[in-house]
N, C-alpha and C. Protein backbone atom coordinates (compact mmCIF):
# COMPACT_ATOMS: atom_id res chain seq x y z
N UNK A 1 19.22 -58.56 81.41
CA UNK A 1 20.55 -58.34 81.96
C UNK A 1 21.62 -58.49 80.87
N UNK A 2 21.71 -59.79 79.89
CA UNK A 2 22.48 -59.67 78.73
C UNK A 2 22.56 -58.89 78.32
N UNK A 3 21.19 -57.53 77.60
CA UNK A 3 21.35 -56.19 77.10
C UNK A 3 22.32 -55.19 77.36
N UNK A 4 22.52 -55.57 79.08
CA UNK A 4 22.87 -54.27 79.54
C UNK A 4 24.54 -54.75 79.44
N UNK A 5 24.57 -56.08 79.49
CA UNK A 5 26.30 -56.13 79.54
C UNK A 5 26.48 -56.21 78.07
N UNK A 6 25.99 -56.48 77.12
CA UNK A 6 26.30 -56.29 75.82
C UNK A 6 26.46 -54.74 74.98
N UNK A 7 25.56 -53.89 75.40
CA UNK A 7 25.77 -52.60 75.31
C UNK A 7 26.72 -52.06 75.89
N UNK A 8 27.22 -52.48 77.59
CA UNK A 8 28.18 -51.91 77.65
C UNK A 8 29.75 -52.37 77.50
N UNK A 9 29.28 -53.28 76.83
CA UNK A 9 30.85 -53.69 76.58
C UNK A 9 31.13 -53.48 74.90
N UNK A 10 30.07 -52.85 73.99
CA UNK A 10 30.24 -52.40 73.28
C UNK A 10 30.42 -50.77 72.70
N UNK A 11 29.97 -50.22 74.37
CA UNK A 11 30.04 -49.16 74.51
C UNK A 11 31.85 -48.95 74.94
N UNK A 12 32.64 -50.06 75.69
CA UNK A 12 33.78 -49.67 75.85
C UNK A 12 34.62 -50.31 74.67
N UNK A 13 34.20 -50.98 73.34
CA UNK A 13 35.07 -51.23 72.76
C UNK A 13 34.83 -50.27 71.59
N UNK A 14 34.14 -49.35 71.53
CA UNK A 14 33.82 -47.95 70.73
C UNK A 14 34.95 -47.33 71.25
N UNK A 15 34.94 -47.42 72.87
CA UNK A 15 35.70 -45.67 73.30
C UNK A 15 37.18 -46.31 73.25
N UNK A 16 37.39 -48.05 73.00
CA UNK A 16 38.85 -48.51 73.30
C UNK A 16 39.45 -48.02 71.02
N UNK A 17 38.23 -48.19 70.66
CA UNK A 17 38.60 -48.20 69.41
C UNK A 17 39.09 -46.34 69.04
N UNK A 18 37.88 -45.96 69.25
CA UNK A 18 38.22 -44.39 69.71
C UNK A 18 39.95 -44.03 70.03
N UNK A 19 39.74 -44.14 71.05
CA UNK A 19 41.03 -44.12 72.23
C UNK A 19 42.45 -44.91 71.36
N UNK A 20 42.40 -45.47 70.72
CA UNK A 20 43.66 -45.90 69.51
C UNK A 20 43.34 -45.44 68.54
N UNK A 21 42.47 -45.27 67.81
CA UNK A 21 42.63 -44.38 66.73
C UNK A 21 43.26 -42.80 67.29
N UNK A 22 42.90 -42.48 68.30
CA UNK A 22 43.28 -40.53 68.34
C UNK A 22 44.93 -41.16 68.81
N UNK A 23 45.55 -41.51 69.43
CA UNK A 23 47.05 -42.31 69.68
C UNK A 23 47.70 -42.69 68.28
N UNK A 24 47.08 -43.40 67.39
CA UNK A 24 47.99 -43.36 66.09
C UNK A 24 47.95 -42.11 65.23
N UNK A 25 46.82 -41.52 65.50
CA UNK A 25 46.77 -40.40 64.98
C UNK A 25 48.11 -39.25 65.54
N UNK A 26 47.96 -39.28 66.69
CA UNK A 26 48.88 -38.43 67.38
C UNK A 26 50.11 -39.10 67.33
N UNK A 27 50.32 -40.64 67.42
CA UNK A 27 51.42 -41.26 67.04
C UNK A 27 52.32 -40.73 65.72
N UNK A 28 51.41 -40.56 64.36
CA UNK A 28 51.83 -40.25 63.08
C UNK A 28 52.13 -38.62 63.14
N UNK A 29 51.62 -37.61 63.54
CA UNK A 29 51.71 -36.54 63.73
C UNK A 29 53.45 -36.40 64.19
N UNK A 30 53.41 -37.03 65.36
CA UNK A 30 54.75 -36.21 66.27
C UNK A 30 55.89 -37.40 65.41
N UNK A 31 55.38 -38.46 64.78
CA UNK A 31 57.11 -39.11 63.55
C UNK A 31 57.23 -38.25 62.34
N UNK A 32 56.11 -37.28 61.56
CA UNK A 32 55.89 -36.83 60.77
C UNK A 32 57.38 -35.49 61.33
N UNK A 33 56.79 -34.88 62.60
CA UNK A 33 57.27 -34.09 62.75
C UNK A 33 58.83 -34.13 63.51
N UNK A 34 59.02 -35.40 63.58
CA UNK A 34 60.33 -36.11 63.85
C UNK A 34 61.12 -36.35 62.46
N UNK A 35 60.34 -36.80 61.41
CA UNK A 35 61.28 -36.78 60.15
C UNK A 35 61.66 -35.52 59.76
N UNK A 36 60.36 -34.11 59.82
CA UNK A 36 61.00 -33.13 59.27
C UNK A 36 62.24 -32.50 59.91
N UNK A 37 62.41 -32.54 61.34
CA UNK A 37 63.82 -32.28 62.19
C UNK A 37 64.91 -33.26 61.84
N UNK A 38 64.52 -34.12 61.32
CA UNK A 38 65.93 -34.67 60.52
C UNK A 38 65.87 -34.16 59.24
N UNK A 39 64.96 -34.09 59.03
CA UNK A 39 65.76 -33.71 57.63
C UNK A 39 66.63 -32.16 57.54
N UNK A 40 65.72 -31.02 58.52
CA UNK A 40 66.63 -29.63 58.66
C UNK A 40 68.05 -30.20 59.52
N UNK A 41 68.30 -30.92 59.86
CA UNK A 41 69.56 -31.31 60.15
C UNK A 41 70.54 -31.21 58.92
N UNK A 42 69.89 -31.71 57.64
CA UNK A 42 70.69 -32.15 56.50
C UNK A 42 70.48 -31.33 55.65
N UNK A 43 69.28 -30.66 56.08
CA UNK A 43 69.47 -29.80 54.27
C UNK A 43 68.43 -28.54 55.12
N UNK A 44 68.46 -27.69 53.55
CA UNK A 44 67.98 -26.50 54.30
C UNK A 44 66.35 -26.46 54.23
N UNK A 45 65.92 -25.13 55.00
CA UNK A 45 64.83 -24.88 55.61
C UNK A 45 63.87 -24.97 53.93
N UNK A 46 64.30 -24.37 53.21
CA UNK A 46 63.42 -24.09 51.74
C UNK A 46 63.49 -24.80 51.07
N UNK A 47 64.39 -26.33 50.92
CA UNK A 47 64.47 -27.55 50.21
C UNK A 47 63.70 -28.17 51.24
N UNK A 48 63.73 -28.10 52.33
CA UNK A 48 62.65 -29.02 52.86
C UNK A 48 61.17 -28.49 52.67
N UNK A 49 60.82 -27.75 52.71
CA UNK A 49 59.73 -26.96 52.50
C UNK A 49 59.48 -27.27 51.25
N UNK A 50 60.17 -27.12 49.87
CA UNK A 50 59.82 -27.53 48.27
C UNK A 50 59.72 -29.42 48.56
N UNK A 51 60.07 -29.86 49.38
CA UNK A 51 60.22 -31.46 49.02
C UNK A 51 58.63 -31.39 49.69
N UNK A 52 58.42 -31.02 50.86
CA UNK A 52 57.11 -31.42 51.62
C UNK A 52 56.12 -31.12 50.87
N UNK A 53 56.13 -29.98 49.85
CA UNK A 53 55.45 -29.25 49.08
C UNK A 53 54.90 -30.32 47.78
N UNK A 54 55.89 -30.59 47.45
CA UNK A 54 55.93 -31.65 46.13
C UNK A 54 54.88 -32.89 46.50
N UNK A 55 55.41 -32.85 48.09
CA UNK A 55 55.05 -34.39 48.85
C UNK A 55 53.77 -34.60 48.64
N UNK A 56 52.86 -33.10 49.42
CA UNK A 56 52.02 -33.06 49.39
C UNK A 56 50.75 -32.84 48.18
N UNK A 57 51.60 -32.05 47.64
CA UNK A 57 50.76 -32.29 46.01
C UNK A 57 50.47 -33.57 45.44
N UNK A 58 51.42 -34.50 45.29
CA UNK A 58 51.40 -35.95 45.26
C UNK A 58 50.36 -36.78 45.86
N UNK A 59 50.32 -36.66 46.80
CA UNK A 59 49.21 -36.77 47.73
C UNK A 59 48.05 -36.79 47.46
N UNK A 60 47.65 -35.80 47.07
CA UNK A 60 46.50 -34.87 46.78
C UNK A 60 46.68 -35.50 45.33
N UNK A 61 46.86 -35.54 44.39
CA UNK A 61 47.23 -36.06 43.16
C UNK A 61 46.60 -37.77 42.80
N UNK A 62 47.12 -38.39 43.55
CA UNK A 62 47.30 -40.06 43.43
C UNK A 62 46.85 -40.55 44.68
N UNK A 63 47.01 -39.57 45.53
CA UNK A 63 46.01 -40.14 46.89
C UNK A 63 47.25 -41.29 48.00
């Protein structure tokens, strides 16, 4: 009987771990895409586009 409650309570702290990881994931997504609408507030469409550009090379660069 221990087996079965140990499996499944490790089976729900997989799908609780699951289940917050895809939420910060989707959390970071929609601020990502909340900073870039501020920033076209302030500057234009092709300076934001060269900054994200840069951003992302960086990224990719140095990690």
């Amino acid at each position: 009987m221990k087996e079965v409650r140990r499996s499944e309570v490790e089976r729900i702290d997989q799908l609780a771990e699951s289940a917050t990881a895809d939420f910060l994931r989707r959390s970071s997504l929609i601020y990502l895409e909340c900073c870039i609408a501020v920033m076209l507030t302030h500057l234009g469409r092709e300076e934001v586009a060269a900054i994200l550009e840069r951003e992302g090379k960086d990224l990719r660069e140095f990690g």
